[in-house]
Protein backbone atom coordinates (compact mmCIF):
# COMPACT_ATOMS: atom_id res chain seq x y z
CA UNK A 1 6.02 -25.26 238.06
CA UNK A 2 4.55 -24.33 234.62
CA UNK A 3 1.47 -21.87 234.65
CA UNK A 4 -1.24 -22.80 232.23
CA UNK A 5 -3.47 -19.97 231.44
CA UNK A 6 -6.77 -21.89 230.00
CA UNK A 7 -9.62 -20.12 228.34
CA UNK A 8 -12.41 -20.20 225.64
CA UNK A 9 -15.80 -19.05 224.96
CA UNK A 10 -19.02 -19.53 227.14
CA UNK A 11 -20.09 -23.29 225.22
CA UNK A 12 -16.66 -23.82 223.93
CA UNK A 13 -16.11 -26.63 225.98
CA UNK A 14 -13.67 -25.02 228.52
CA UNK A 15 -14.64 -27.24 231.23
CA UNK A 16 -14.87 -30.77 229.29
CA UNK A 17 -11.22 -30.26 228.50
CA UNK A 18 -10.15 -29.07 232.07
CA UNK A 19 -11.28 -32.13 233.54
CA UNK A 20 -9.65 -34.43 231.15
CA UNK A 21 -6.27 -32.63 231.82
CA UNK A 22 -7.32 -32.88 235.51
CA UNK A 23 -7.55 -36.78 234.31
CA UNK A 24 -3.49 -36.55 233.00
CA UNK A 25 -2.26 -35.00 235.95
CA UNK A 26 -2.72 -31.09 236.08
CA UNK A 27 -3.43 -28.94 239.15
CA UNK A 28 -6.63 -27.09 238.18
CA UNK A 29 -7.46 -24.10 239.84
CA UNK A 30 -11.03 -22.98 238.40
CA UNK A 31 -12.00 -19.35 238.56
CA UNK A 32 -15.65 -19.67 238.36
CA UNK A 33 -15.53 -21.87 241.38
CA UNK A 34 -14.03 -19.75 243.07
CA UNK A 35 -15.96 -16.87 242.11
CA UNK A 36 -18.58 -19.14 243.83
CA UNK A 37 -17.09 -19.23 246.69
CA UNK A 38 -15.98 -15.53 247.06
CA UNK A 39 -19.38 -14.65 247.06
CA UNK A 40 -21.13 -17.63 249.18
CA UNK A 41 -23.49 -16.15 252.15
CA UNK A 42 -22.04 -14.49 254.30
CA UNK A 43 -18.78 -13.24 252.58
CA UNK A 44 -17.67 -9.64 252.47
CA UNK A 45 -17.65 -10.55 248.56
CA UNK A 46 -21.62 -11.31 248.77
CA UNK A 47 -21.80 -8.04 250.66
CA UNK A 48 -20.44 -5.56 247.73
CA UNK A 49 -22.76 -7.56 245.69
CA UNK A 50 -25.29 -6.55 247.00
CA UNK A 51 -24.71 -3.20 248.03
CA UNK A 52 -23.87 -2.95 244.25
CA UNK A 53 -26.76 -4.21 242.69
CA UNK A 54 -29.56 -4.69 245.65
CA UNK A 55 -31.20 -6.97 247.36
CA UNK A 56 -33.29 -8.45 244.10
CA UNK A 57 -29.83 -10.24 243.36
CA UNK A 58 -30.69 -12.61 246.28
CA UNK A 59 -32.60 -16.05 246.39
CA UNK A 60 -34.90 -16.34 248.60
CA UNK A 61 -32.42 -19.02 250.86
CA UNK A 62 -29.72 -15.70 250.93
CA UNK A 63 -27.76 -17.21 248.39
CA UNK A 64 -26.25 -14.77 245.36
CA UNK A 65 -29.48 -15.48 242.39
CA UNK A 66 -26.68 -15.93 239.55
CA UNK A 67 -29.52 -16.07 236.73
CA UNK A 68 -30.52 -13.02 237.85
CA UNK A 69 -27.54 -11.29 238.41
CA UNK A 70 -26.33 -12.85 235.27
CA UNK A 71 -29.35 -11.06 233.22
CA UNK A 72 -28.55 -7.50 234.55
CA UNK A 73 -24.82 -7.36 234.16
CA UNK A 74 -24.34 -9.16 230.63
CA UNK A 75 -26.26 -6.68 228.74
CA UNK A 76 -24.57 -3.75 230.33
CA UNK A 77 -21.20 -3.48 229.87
CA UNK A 78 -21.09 -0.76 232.66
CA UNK A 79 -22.71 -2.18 235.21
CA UNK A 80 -20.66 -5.86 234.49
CA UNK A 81 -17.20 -3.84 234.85
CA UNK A 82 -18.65 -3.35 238.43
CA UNK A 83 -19.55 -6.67 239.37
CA UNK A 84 -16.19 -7.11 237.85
CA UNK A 85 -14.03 -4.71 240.00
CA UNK A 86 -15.77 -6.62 242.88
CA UNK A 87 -15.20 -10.65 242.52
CA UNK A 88 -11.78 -10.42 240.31
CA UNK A 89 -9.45 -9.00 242.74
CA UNK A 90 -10.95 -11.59 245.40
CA UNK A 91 -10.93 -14.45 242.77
CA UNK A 92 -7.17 -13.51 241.99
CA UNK A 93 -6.14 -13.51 245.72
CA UNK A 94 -7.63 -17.06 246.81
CA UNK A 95 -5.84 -18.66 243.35
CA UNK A 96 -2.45 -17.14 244.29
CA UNK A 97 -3.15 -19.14 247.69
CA UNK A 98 -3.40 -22.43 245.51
CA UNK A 99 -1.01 -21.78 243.44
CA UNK A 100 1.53 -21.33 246.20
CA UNK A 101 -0.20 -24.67 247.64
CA UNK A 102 0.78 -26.80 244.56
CA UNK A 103 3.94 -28.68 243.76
CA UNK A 104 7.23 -27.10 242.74
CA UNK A 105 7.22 -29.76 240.11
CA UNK A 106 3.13 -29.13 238.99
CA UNK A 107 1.43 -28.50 235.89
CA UNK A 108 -1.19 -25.94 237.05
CA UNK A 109 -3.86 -25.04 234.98
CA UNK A 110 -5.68 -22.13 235.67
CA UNK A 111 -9.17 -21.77 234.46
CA UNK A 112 -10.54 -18.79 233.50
CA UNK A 113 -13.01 -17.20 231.05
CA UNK A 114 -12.21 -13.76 231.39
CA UNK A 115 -8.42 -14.49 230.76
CA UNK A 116 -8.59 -12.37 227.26
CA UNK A 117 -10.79 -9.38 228.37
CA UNK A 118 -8.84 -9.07 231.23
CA UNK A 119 -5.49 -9.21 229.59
CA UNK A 120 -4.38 -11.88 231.64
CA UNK A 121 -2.29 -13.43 229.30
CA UNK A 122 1.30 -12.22 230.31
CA UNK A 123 0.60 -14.12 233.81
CA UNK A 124 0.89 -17.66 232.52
CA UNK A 125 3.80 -19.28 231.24
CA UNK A 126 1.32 -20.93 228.29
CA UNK A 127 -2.04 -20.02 226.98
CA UNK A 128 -4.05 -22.35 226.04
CA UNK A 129 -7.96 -21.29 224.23
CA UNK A 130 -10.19 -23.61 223.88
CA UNK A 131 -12.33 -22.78 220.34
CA UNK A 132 -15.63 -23.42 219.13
CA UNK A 133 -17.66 -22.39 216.08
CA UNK A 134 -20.53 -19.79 217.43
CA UNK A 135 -23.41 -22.27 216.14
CA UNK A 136 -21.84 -25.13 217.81
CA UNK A 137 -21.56 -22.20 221.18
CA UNK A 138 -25.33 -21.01 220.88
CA UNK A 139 -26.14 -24.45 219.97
CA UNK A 140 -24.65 -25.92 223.47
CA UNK A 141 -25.83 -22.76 225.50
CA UNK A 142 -30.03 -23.40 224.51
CA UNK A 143 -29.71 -27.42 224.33
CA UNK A 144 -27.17 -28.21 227.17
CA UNK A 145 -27.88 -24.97 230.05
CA UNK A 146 -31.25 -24.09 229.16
CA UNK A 147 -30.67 -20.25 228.13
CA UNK A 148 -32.84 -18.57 226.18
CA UNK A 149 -31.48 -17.73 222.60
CA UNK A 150 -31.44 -14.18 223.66
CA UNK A 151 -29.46 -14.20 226.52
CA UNK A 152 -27.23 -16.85 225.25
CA UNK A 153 -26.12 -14.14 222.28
CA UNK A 154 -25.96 -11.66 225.14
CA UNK A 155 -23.34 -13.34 227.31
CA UNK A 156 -21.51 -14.53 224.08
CA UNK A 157 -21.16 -10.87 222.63
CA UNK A 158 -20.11 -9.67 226.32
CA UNK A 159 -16.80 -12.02 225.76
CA UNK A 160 -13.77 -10.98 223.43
CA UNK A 161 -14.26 -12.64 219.62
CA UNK A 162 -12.56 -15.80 218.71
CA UNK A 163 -10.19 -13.90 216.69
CA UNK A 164 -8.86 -11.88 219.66
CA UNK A 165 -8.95 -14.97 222.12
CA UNK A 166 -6.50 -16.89 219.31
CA UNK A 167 -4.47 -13.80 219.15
CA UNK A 168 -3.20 -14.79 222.65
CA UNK A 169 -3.03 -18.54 222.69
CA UNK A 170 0.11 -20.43 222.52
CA UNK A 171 -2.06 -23.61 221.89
CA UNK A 172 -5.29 -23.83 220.55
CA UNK A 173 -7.46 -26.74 220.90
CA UNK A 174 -10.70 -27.31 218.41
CA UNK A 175 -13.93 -28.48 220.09
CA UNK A 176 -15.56 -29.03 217.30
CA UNK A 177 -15.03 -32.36 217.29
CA UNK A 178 -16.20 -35.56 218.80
CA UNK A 179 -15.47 -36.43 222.19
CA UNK A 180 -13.14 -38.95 221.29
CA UNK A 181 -10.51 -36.76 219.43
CA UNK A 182 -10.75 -34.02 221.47
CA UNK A 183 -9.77 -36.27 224.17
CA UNK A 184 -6.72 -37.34 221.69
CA UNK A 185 -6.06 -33.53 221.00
CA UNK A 186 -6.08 -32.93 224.78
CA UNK A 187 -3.60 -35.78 225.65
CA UNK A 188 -1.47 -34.36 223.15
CA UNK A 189 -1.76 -30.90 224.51
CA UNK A 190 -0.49 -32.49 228.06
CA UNK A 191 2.55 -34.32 226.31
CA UNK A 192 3.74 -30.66 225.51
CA UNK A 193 2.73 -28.98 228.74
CA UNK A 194 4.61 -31.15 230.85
CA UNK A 195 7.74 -31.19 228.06
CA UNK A 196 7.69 -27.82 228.32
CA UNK A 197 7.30 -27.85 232.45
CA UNK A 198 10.59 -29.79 232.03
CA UNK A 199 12.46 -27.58 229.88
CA UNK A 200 14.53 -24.66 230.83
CA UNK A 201 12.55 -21.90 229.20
CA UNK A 202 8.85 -22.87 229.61
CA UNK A 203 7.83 -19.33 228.02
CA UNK A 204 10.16 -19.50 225.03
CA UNK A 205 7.05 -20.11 222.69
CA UNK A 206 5.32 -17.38 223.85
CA UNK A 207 8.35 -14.48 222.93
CA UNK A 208 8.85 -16.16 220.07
CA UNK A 209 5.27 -15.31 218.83
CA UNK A 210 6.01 -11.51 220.13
């Protein structure tokens, strides 16, 4: 099994290029799904939400109000390092339960956002950060999800830089392109994931950049 750790910048394109790996044949286990699901009604994760934060984090169906959550915690790095010490340990448990699930043979790709801040890099056998320009990031976060410039800058300067997310990559995969050569770039990317799944000493790339 090779461990993928994939990452990028909110508007990078993290997602587009998860699903066409999904298309060659990785395992994708996505963290903000799963951070969905960890705090879906009635969870003990919804719970420590809201004991956390209040009741003003809820819709009015029960549901966690992610907008609204999303407003308080990215422009306070305090209070996000609490919603943080809540969802992350329950994200990391249910993806160990996947990963365990998978293939002895697999090529599982791990999504996650966070992978920089949290210094989650040494858990993967290959990192791979997906990079965008921060126009063409702000640019996708107004047109594409509707934010407000304001908040999109806010949840952009809560992330690590691009410098530091490069720092850790092993591969690094421009979206600053068309669809149609990222979706070259990416099938190249998979070429080397599974040669290196294959090979002895998946992680030899990585200590040689140490």
């Amino acid at each position: 099994m090779l461990k993928v750790g994939l990452t990028g910048g909110i508007g990078a394109g993290k997602s587009e290029v998860s699903r066409l790996l999904v298309e060659c044949g990785a395992v994708l286990i996505d963290a903000d799904r799963i951070a969905r699901e960890v705090v879906a009604p009635g969870t003990p994760g919804l719970a420590a939400v809201v004991e956390a934060f209040g009741e003003e984090v809820l819709a009015g169906d029960g549901s966690l109000d992610r907008p609204r959550l999303g407003s308080i915690v990215f422009a306070d790095p305090d209070r996000l390092a609490v919603l943080n010490s809540i969802v992350h340990p329950l994200v990391g448990a249910r993806s160990r339960e996947l990963e365990e699930a998978a293939a002895e043979d697999a090529v599982v790709v791990h999504d996650v956002p966070l992978l920089t801040e949290n210094g989650l890099a040494p858990l993967y056998d290959v990192v791979v950060v997906v990079d965008a320009g921060t126009e063409t990031q702000l640019d996708r976060l107004v047109r594409l999800r509707g934010m407000t410039e304001e908040d999109a800058r806010a949840r952009m300067a809560a992330q690590a830089t691009r410098e530091k997310r490069r720092e850790i990559a092993d591969i690094v995969i421009d979206n600053d392109v068309p669809l149609d050569m990222l979706q070259r770039r990416v099938k190249d990317v998979w070429d080397e994931l599974v040669r290196r799944a294959h090979a002895e000493e998946p992680r030899a790339s990585r200590s040689s950049q140490e």
